[in-house]
PDB file of N, CA and C in Angstrom:
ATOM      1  N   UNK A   1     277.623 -53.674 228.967  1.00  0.00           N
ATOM      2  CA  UNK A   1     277.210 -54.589 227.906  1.00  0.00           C
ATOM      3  C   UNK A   1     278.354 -55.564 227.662  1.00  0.00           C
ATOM      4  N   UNK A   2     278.307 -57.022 227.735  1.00  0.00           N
ATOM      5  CA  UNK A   2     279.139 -57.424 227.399  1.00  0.00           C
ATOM      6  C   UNK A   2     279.064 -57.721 226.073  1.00  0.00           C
ATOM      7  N   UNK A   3     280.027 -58.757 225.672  1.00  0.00           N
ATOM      8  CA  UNK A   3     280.804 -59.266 224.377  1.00  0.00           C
ATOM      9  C   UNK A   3     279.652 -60.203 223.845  1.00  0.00           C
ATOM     10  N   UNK A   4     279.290 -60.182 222.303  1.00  0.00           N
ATOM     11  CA  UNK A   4     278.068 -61.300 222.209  1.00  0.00           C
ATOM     12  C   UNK A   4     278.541 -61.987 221.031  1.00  0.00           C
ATOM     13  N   UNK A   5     278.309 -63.549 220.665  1.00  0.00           N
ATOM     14  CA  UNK A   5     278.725 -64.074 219.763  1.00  0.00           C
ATOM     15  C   UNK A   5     277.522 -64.212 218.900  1.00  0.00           C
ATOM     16  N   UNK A   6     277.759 -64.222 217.751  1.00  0.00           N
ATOM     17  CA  UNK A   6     276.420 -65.365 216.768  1.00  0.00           C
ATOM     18  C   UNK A   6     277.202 -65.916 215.347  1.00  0.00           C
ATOM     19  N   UNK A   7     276.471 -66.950 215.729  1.00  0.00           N
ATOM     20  CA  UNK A   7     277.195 -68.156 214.773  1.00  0.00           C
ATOM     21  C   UNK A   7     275.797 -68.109 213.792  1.00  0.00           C
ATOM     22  N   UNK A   8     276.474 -68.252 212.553  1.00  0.00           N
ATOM     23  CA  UNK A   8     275.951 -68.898 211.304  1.00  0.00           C
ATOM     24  C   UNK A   8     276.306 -69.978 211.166  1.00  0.00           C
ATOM     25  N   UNK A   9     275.401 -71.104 211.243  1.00  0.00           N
ATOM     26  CA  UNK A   9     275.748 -72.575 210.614  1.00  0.00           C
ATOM     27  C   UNK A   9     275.862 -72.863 209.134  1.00  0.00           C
ATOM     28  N   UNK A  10     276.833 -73.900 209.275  1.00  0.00           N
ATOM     29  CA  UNK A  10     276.974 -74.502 208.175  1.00  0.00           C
ATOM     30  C   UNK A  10     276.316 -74.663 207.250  1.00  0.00           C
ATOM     31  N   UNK A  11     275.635 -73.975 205.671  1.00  0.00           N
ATOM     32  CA  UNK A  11     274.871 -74.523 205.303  1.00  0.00           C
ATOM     33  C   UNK A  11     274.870 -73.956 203.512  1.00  0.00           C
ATOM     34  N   UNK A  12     274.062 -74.177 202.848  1.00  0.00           N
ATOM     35  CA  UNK A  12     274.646 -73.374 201.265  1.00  0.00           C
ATOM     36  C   UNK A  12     274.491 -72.121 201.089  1.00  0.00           C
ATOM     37  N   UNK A  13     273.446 -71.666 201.899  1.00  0.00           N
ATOM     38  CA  UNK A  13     273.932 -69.937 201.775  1.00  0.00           C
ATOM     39  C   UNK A  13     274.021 -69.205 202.940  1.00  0.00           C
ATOM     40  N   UNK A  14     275.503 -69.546 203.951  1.00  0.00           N
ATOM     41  CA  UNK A  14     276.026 -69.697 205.193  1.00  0.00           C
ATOM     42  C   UNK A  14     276.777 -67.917 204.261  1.00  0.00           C
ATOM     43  N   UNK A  15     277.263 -68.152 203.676  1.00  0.00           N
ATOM     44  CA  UNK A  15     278.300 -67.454 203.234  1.00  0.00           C
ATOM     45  C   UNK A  15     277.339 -65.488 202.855  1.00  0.00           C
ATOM     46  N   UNK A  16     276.059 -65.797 202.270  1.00  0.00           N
ATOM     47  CA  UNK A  16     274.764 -65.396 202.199  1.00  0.00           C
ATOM     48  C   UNK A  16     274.643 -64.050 203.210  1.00  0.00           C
ATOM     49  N   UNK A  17     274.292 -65.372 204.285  1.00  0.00           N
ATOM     50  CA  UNK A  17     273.581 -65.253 205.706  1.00  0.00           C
ATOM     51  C   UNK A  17     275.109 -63.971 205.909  1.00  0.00           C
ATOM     52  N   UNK A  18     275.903 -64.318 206.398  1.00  0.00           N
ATOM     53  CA  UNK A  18     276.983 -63.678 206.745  1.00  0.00           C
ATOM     54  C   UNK A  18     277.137 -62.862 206.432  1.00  0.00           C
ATOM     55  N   UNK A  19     277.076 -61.960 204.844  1.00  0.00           N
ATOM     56  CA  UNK A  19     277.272 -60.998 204.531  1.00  0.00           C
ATOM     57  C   UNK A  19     276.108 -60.075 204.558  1.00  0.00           C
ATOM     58  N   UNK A  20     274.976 -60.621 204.685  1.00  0.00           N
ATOM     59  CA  UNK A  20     273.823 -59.770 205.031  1.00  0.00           C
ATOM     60  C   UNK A  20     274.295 -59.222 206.788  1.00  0.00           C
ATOM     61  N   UNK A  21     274.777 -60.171 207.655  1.00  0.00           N
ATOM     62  CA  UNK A  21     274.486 -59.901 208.579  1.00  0.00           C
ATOM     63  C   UNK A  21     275.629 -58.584 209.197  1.00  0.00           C
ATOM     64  N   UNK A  22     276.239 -58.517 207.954  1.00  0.00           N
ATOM     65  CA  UNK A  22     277.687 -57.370 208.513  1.00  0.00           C
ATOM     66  C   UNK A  22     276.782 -56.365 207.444  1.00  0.00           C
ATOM     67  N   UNK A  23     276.226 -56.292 206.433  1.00  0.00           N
ATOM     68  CA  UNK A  23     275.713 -55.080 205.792  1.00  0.00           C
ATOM     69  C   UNK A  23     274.447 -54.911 206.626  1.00  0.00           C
ATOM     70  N   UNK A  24     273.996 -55.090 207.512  1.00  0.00           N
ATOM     71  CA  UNK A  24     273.192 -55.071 207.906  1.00  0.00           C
ATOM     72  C   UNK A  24     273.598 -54.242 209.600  1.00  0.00           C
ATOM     73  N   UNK A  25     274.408 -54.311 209.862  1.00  0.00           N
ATOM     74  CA  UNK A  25     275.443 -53.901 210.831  1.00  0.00           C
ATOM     75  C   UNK A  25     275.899 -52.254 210.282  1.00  0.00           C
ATOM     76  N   UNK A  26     275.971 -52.739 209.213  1.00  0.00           N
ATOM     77  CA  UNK A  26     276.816 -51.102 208.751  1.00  0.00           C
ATOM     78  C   UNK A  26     275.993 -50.351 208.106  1.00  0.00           C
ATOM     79  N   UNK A  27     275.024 -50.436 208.129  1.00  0.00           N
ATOM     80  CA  UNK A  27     273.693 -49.615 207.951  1.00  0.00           C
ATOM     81  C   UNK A  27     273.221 -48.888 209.267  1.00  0.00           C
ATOM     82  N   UNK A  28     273.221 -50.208 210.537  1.00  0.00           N
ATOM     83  CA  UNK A  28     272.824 -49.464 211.717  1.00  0.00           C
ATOM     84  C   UNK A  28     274.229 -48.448 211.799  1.00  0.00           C
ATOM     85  N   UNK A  29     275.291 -48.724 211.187  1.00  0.00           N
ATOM     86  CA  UNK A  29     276.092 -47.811 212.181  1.00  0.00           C
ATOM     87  C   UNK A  29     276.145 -46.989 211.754  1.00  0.00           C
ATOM     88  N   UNK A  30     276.184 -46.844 210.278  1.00  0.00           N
ATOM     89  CA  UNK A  30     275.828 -45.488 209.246  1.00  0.00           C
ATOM     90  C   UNK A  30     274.773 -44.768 210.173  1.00  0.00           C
ATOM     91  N   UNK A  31     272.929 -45.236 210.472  1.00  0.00           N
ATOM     92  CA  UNK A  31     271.938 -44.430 211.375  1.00  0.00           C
ATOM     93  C   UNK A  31     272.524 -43.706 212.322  1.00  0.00           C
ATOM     94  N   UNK A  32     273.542 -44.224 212.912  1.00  0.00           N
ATOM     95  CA  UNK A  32     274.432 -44.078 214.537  1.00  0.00           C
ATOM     96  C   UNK A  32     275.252 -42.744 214.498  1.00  0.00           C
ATOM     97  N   UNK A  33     275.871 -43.008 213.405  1.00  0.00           N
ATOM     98  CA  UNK A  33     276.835 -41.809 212.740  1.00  0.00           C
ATOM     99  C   UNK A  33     275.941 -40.654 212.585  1.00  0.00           C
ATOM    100  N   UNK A  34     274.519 -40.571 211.624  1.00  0.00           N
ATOM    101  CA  UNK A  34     274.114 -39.880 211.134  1.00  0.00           C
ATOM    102  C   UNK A  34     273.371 -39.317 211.942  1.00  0.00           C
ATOM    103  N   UNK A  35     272.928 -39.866 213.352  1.00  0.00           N
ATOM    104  CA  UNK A  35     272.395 -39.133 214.006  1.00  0.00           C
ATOM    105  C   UNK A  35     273.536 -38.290 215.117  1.00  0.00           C
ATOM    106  N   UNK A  36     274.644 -37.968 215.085  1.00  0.00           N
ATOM    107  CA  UNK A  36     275.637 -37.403 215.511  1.00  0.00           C
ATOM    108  C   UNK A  36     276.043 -37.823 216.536  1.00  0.00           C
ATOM    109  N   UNK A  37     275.932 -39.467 216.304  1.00  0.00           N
ATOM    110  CA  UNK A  37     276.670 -39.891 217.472  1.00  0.00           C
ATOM    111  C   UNK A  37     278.315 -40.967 216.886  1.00  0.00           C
ATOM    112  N   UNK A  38     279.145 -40.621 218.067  1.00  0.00           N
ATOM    113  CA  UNK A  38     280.219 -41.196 217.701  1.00  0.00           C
ATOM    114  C   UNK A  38     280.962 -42.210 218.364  1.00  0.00           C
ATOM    115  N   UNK A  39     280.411 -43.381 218.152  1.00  0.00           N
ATOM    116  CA  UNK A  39     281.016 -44.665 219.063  1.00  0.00           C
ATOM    117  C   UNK A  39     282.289 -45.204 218.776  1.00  0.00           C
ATOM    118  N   UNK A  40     282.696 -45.262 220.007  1.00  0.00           N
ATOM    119  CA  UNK A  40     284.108 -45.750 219.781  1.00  0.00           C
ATOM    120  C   UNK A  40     284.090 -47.198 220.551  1.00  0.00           C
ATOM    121  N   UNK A  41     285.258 -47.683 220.107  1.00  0.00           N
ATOM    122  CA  UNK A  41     285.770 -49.578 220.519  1.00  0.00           C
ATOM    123  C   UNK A  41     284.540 -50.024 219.229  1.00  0.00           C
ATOM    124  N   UNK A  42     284.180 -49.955 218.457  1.00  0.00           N
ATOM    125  CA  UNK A  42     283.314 -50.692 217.951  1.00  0.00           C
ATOM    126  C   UNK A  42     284.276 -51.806 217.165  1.00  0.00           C
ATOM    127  N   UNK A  43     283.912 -53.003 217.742  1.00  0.00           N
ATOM    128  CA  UNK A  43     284.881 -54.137 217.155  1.00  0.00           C
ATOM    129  C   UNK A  43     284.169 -55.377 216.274  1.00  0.00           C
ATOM    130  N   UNK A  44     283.865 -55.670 215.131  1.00  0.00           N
ATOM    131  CA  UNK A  44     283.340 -57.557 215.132  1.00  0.00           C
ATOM    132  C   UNK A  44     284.990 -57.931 214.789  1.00  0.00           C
ATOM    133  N   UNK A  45     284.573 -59.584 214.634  1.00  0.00           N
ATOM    134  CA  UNK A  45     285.564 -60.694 214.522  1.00  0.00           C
ATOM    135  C   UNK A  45     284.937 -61.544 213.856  1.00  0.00           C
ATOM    136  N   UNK A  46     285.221 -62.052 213.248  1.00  0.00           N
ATOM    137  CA  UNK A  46     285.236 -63.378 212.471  1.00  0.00           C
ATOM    138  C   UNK A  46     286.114 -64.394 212.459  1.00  0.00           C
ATOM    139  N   UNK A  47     285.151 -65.654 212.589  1.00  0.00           N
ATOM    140  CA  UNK A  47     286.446 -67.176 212.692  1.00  0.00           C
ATOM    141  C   UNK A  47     284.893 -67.997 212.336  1.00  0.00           C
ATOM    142  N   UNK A  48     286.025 -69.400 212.252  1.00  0.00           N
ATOM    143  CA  UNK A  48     285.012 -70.677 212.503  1.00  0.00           C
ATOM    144  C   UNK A  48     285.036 -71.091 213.325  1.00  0.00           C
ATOM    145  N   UNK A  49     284.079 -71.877 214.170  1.00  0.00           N
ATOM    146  CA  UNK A  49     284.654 -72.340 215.129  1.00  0.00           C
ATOM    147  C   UNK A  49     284.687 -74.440 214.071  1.00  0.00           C
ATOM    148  N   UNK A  50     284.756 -75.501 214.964  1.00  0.00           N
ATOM    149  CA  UNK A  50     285.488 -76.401 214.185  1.00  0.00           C
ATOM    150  C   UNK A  50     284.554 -77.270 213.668  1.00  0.00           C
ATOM    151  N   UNK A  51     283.158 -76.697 213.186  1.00  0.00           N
ATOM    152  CA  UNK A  51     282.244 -77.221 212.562  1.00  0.00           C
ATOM    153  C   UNK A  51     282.385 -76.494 211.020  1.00  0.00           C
ATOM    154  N   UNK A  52     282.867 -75.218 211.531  1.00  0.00           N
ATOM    155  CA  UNK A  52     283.258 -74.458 210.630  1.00  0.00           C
ATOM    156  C   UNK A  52     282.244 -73.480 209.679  1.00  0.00           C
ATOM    157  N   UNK A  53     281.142 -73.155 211.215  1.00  0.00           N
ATOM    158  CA  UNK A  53     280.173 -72.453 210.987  1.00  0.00           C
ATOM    159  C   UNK A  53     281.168 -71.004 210.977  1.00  0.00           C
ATOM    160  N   UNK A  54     280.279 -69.857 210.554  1.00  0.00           N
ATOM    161  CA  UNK A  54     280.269 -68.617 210.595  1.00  0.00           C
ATOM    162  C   UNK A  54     280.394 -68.299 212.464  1.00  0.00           C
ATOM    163  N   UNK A  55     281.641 -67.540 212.559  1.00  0.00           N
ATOM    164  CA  UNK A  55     281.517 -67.025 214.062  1.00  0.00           C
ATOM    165  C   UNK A  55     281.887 -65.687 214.166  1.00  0.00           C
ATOM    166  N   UNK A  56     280.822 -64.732 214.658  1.00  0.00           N
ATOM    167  CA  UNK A  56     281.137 -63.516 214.931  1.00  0.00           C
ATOM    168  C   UNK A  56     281.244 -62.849 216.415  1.00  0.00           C
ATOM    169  N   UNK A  57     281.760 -61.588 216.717  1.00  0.00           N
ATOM    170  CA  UNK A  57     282.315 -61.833 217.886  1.00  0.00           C
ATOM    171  C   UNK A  57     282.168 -60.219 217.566  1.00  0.00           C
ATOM    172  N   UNK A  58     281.119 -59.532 218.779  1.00  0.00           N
ATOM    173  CA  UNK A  58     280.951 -58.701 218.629  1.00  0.00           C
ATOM    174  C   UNK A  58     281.075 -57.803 220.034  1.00  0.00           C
ATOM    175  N   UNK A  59     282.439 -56.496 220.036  1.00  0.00           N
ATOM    176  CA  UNK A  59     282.645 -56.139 220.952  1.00  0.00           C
ATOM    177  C   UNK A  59     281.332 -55.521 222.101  1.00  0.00           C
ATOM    178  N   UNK A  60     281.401 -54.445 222.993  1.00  0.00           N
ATOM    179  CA  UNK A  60     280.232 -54.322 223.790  1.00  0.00           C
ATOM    180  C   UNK A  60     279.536 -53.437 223.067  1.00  0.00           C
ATOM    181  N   UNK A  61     280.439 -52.016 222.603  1.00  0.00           N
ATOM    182  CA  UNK A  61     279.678 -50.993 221.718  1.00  0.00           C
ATOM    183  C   UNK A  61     279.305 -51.510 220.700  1.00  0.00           C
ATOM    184  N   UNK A  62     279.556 -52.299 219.802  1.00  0.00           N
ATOM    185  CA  UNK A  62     279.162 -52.882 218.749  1.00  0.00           C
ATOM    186  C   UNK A  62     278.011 -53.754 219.221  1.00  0.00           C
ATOM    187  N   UNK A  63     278.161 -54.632 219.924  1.00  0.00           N
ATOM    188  CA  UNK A  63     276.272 -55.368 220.643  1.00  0.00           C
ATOM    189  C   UNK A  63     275.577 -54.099 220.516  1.00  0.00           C
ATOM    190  N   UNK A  64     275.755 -53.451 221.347  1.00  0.00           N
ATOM    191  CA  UNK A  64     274.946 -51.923 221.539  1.00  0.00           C
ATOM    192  C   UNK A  64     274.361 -51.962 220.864  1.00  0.00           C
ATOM    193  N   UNK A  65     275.249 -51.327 219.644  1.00  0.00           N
ATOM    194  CA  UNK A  65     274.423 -50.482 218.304  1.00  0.00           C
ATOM    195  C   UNK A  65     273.742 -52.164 217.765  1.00  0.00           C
ATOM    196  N   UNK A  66     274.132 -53.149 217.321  1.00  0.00           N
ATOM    197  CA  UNK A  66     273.177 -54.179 216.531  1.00  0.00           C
ATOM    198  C   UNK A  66     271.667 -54.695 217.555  1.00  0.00           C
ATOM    199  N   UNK A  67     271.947 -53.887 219.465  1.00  0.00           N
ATOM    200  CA  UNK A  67     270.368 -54.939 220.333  1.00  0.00           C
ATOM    201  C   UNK A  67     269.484 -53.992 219.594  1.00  0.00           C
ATOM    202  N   UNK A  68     270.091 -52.566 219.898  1.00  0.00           N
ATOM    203  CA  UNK A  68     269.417 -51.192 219.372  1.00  0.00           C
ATOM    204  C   UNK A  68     268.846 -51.087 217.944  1.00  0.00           C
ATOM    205  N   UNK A  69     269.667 -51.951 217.162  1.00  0.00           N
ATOM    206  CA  UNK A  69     269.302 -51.503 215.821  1.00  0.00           C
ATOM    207  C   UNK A  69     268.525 -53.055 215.003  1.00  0.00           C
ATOM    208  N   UNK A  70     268.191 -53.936 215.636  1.00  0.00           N
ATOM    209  CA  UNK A  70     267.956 -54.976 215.522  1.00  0.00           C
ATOM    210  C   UNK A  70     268.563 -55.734 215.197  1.00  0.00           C
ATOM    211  N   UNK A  71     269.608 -55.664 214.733  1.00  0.00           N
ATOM    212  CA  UNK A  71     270.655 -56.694 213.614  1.00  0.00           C
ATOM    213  C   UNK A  71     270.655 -58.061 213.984  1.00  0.00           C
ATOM    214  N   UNK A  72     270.160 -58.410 215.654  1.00  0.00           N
ATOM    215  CA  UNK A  72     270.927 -60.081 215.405  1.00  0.00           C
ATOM    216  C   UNK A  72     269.359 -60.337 215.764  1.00  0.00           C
ATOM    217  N   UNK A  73     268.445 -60.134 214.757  1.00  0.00           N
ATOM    218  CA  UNK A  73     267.135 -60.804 214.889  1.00  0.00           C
ATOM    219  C   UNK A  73     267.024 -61.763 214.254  1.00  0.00           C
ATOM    220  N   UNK A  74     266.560 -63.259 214.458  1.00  0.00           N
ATOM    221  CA  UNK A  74     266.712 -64.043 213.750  1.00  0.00           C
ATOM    222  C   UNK A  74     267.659 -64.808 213.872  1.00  0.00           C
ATOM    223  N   UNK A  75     269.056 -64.426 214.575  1.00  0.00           N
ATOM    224  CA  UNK A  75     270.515 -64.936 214.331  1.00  0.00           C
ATOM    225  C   UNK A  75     270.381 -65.578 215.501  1.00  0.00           C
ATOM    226  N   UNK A  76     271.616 -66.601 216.127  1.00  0.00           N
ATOM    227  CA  UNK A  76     272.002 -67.307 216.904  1.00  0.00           C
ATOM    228  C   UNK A  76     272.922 -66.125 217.175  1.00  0.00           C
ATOM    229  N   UNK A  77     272.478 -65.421 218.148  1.00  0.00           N
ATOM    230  CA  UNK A  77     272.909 -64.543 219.562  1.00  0.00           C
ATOM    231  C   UNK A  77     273.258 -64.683 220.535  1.00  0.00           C
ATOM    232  N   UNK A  78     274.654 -64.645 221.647  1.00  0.00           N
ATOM    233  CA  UNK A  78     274.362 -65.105 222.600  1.00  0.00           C
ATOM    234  C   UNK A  78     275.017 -63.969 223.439  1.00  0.00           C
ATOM    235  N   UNK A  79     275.441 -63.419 224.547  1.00  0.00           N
ATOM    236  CA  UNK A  79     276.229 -62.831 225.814  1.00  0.00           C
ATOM    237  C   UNK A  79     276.841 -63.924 225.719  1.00  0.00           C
ATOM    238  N   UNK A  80     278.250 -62.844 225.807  1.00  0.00           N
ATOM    239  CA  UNK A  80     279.375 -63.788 226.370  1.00  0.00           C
ATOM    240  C   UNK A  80     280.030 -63.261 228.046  1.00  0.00           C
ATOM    241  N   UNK A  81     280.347 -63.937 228.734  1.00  0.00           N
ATOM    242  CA  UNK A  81     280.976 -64.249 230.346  1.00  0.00           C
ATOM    243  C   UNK A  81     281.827 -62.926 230.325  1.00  0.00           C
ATOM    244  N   UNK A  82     282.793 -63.741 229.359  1.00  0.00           N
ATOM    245  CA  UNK A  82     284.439 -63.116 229.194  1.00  0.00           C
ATOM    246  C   UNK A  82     284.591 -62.576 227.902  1.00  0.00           C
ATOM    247  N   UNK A  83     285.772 -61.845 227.771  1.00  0.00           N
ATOM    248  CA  UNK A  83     286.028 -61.994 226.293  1.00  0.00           C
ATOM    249  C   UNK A  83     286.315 -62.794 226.001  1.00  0.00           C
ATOM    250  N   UNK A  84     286.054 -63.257 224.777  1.00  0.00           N
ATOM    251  CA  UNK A  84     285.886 -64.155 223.804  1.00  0.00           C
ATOM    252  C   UNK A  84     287.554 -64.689 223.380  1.00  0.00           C
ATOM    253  N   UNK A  85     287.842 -65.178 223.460  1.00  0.00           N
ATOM    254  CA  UNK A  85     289.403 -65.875 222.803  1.00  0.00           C
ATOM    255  C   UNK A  85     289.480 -65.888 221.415  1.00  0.00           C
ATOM    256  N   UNK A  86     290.009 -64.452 221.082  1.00  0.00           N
ATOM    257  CA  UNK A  86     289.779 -64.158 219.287  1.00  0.00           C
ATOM    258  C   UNK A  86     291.170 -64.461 218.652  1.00  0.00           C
ATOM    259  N   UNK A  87     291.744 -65.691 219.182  1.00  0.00           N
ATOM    260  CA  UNK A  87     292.978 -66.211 218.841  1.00  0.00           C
ATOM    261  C   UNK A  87     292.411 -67.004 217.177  1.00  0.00           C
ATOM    262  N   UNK A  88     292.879 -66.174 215.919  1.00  0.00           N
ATOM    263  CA  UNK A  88     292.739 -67.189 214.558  1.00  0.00           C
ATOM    264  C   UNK A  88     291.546 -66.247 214.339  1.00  0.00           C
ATOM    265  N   UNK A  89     290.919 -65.055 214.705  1.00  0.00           N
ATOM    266  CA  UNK A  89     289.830 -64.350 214.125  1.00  0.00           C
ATOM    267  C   UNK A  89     290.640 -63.517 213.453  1.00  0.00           C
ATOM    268  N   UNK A  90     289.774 -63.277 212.479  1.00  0.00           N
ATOM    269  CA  UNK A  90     290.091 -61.775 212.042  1.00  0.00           C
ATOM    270  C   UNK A  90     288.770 -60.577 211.893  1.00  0.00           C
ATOM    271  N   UNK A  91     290.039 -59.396 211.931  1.00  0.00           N
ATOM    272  CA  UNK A  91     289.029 -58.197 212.797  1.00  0.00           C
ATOM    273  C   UNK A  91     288.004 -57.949 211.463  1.00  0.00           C
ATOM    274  N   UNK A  92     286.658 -57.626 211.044  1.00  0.00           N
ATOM    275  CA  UNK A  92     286.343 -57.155 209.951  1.00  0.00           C
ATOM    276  C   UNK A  92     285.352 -56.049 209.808  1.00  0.00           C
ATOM    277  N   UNK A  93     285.888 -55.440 211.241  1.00  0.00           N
ATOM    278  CA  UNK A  93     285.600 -54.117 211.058  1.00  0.00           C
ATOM    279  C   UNK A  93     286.174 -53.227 212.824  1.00  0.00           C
ATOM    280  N   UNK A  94     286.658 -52.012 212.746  1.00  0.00           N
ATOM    281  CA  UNK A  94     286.846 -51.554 214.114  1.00  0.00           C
ATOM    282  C   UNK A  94     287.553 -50.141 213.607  1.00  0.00           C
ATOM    283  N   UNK A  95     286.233 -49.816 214.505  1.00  0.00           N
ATOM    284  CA  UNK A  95     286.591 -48.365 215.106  1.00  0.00           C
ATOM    285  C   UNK A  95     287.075 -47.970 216.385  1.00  0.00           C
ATOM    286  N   UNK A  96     288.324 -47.527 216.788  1.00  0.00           N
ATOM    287  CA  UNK A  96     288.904 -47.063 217.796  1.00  0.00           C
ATOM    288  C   UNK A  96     288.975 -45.870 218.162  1.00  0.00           C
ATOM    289  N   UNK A  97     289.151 -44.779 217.546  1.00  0.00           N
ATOM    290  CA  UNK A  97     289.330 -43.880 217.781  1.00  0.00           C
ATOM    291  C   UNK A  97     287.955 -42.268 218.075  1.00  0.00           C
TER     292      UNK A  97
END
């Protein structure tokens, strides 16, 4: 699975959109947990890019659990190539261990 981005655009309830879309994330992962499973690398990121939309940056286990759990329905989703250049993100959520 690779790395997948989705951008929230610019807009008055950008800020809204965004926080639904990480509680909405941590609900599937709460299901994930609760069914006794334990994923590890689970990474997002956050930045703008220079429109200064909402940009999230979601490692492979983390795509996983949100194709699985529906989370980026609706959202501007994409596969990414490579990893993503998370130079100026910050992490806002990760499980490693």
């Amino acid at each position: 699975m690779p790395w997948y981005i989705v951008v929230i655009e610019k807009f008055d309830v950008a800020d809204m959109a965004a926080k639904a879309l990480l509680d909405k994330f941590d609900r599937a992962l709460r299901d994930v947990y609760a069914a006794a499973e334990n994923p590890r690398e689970v990474q997002i990121w956050h930045g703008h890019d220079v429109f200064t939309n909402h940009v999230y940056c979601f490692s492979p286990t983390a795509a996983t659990i949100a194709i699985e759990k529906d989370v980026f329905r609706g959202l501007n989703a994409r596969a990414c190539s490579d990893t993503p250049n998370l130079d100026g993100f910050k992490e806002v959520m990760g499980l490693t261990k």
